[in-house]
PDB file of N, CA and C in Angstrom:
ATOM      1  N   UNK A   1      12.819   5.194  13.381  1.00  0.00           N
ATOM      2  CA  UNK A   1      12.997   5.371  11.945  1.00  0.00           C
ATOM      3  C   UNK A   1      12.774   6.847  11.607  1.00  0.00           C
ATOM      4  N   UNK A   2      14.098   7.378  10.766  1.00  0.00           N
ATOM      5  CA  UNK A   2      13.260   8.980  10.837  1.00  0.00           C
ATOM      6  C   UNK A   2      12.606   9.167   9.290  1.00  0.00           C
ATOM      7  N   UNK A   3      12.062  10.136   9.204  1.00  0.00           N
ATOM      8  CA  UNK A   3      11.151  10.707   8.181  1.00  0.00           C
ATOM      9  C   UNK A   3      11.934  10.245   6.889  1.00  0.00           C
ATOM     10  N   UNK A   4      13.175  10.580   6.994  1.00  0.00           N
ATOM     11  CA  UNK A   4      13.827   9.983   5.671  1.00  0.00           C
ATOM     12  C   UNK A   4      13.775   8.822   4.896  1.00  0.00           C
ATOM     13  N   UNK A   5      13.883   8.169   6.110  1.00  0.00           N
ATOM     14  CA  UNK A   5      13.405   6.236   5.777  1.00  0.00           C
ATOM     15  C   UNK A   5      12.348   6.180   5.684  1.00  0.00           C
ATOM     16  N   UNK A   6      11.442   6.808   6.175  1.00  0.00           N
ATOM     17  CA  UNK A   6       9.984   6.658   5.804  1.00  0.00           C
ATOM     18  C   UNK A   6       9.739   6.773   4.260  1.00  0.00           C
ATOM     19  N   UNK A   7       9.845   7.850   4.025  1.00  0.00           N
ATOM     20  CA  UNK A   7       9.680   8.640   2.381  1.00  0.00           C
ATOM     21  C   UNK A   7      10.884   7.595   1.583  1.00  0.00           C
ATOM     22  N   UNK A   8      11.490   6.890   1.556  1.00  0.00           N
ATOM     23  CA  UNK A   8      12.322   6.124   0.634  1.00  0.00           C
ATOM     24  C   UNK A   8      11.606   4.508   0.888  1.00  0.00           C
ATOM     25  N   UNK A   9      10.499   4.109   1.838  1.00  0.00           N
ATOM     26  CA  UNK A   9       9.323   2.654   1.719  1.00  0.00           C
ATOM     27  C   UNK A   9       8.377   3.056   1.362  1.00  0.00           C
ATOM     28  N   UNK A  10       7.648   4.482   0.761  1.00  0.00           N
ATOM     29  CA  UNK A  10       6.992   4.540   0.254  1.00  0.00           C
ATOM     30  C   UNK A  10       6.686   5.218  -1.154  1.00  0.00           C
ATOM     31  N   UNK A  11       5.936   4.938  -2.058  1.00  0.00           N
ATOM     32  CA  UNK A  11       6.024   5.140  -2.888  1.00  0.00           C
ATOM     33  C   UNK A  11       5.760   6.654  -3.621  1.00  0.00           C
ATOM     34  N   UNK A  12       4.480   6.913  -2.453  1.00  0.00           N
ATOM     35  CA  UNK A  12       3.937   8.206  -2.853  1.00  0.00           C
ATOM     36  C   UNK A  12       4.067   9.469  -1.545  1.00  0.00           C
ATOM     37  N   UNK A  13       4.389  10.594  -1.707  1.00  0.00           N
ATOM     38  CA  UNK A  13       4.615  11.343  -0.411  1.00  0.00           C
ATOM     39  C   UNK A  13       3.513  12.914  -0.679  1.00  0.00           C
ATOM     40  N   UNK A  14       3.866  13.434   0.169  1.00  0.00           N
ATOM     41  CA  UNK A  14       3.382  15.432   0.075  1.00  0.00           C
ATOM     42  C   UNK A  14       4.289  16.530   0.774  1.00  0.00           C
ATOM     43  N   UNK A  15       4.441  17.342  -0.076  1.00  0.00           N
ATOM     44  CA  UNK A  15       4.643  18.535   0.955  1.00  0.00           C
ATOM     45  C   UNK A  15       4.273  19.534   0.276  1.00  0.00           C
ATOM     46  N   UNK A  16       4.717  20.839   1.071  1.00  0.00           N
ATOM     47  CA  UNK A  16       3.996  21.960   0.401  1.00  0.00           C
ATOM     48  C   UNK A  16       5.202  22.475  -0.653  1.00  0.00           C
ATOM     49  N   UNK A  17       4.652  23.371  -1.103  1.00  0.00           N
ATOM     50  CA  UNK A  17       4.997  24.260  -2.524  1.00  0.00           C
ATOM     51  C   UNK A  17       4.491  25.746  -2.855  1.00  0.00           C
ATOM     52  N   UNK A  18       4.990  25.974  -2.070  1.00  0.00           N
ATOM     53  CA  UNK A  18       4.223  27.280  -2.539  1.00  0.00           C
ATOM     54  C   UNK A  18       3.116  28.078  -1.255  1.00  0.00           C
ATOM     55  N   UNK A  19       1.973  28.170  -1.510  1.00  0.00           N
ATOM     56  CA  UNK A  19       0.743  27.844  -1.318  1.00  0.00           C
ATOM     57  C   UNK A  19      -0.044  26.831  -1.315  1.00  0.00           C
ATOM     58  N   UNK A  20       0.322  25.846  -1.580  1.00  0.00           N
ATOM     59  CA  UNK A  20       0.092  24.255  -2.079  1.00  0.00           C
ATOM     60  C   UNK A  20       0.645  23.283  -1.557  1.00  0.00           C
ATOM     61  N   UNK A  21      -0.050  22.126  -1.262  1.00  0.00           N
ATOM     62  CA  UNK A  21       0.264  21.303  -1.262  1.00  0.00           C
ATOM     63  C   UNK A  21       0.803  20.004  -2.077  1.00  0.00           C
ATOM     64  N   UNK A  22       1.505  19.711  -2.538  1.00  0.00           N
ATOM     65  CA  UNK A  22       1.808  18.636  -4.126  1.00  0.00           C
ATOM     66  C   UNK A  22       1.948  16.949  -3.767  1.00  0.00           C
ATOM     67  N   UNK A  23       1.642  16.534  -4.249  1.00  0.00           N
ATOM     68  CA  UNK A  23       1.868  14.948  -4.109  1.00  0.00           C
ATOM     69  C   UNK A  23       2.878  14.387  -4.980  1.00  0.00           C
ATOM     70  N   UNK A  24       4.114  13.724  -4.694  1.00  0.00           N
ATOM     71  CA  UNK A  24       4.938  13.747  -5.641  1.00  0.00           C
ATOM     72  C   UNK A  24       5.056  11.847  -6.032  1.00  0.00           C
ATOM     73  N   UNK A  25       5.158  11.530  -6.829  1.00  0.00           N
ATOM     74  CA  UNK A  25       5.711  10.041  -7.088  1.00  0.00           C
ATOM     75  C   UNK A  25       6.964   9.990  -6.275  1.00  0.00           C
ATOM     76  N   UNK A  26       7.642   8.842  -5.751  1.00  0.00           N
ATOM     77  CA  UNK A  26       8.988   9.147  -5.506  1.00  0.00           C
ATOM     78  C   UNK A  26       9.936   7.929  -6.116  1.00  0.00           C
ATOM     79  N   UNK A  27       9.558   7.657  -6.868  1.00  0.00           N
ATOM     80  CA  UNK A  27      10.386   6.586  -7.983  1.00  0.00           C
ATOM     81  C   UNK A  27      10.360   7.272  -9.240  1.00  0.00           C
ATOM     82  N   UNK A  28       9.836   8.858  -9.497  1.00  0.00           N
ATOM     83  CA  UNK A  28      10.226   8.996 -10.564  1.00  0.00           C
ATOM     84  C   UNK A  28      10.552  10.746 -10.182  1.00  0.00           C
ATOM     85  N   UNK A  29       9.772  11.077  -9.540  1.00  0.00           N
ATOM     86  CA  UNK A  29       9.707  12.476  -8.991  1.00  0.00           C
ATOM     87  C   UNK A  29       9.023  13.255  -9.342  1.00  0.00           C
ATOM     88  N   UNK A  30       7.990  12.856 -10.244  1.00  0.00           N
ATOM     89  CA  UNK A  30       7.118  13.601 -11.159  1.00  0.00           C
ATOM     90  C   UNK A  30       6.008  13.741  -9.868  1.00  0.00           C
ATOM     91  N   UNK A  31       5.126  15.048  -9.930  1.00  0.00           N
ATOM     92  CA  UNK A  31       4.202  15.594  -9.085  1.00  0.00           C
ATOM     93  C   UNK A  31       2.639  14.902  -9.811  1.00  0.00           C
ATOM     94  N   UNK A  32       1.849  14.263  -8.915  1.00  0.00           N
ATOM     95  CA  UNK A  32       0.695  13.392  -9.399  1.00  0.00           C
ATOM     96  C   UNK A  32      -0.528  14.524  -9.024  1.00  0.00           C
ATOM     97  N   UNK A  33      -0.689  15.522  -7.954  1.00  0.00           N
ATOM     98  CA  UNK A  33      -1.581  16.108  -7.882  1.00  0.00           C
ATOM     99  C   UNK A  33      -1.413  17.442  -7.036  1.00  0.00           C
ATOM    100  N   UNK A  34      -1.488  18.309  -7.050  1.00  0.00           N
ATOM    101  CA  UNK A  34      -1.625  19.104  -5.768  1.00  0.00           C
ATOM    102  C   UNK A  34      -3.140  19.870  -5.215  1.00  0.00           C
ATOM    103  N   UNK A  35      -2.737  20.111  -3.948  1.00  0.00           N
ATOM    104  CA  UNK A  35      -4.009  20.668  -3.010  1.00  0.00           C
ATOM    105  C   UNK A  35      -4.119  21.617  -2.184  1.00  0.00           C
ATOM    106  N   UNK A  36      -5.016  22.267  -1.962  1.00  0.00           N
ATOM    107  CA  UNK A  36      -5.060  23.677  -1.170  1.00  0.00           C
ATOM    108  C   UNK A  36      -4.874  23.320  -0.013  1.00  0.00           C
ATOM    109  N   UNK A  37      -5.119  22.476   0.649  1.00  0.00           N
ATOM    110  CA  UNK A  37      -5.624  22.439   2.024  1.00  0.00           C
ATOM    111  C   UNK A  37      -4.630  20.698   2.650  1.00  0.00           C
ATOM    112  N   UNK A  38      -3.521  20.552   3.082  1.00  0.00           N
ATOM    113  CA  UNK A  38      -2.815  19.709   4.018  1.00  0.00           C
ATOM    114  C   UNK A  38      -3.475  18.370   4.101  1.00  0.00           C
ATOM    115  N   UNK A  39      -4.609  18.618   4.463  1.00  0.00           N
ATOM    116  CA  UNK A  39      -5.486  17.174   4.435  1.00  0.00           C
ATOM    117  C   UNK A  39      -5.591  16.634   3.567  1.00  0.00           C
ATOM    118  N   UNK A  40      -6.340  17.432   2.421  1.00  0.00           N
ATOM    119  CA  UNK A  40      -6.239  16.392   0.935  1.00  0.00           C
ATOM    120  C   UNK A  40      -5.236  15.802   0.611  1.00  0.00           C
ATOM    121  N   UNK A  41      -3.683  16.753   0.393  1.00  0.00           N
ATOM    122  CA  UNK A  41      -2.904  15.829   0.211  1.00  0.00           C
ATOM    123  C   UNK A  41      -2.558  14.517   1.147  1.00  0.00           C
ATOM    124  N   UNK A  42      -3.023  14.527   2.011  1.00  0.00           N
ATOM    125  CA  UNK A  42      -2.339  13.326   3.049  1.00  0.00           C
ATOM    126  C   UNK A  42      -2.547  11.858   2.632  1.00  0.00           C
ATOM    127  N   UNK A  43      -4.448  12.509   2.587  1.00  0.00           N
ATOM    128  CA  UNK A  43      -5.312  11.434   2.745  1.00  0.00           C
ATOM    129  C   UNK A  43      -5.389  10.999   0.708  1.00  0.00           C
ATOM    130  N   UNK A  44      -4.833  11.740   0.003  1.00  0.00           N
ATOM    131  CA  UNK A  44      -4.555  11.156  -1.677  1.00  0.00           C
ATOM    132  C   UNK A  44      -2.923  10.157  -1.223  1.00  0.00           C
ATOM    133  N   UNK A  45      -2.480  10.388  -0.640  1.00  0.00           N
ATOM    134  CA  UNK A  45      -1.271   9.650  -0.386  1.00  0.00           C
ATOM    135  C   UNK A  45      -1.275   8.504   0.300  1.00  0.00           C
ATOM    136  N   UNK A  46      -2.324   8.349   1.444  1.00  0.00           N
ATOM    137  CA  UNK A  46      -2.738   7.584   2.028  1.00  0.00           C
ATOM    138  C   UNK A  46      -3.374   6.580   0.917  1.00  0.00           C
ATOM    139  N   UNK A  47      -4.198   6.912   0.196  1.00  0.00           N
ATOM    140  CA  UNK A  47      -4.772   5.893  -0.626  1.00  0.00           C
ATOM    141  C   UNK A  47      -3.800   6.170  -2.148  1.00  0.00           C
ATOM    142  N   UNK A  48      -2.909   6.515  -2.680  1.00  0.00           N
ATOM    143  CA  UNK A  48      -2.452   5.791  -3.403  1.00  0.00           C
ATOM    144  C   UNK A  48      -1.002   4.971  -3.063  1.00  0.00           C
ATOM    145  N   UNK A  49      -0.962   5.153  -1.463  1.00  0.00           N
ATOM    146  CA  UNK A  49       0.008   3.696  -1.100  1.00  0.00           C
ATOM    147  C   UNK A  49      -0.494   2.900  -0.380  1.00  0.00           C
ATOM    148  N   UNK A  50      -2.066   2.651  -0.551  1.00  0.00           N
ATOM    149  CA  UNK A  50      -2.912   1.180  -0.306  1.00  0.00           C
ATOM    150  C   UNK A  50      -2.566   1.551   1.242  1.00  0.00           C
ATOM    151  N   UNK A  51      -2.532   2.841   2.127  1.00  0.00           N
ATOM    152  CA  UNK A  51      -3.008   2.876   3.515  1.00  0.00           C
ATOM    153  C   UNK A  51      -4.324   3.075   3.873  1.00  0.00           C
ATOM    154  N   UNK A  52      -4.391   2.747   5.212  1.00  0.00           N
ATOM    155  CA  UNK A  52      -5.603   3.245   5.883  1.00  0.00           C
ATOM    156  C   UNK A  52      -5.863   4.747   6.504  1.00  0.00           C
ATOM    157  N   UNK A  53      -6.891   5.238   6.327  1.00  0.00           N
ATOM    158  CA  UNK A  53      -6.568   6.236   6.470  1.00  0.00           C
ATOM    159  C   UNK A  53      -7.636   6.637   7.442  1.00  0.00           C
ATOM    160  N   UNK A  54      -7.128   6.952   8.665  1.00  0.00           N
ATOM    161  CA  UNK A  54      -7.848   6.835  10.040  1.00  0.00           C
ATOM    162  C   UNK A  54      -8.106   8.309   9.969  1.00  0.00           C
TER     163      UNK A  54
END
């Protein structure tokens, strides 16, 4: 499955921007948070699509 299909079963994703990291909705496209540092965003994405986050 590539990355594409991934990001279209889930609801919430990240990438960077800038200097930043952003968390974007992807049913509407609106940006929910951004973060300095790669990890935060992962692990905010991880828990707002009800994953585990190892």
């Amino acid at each position: 499955m590539s990355t594409y299909d991934q990001k279209e079963k889930c609801k919430y994703s990240y990438c960077r921007r800038g200097n930043l990291w952003a968390v974007y909705d992807n049913e509407t496209g609106s940006k929910v948070d951004s973060f300095i540092e790669k990890e935060g965003a992962r692990k905010k994405v991880y828990d707002l699509n009800g994953w585990d986050y190892s």
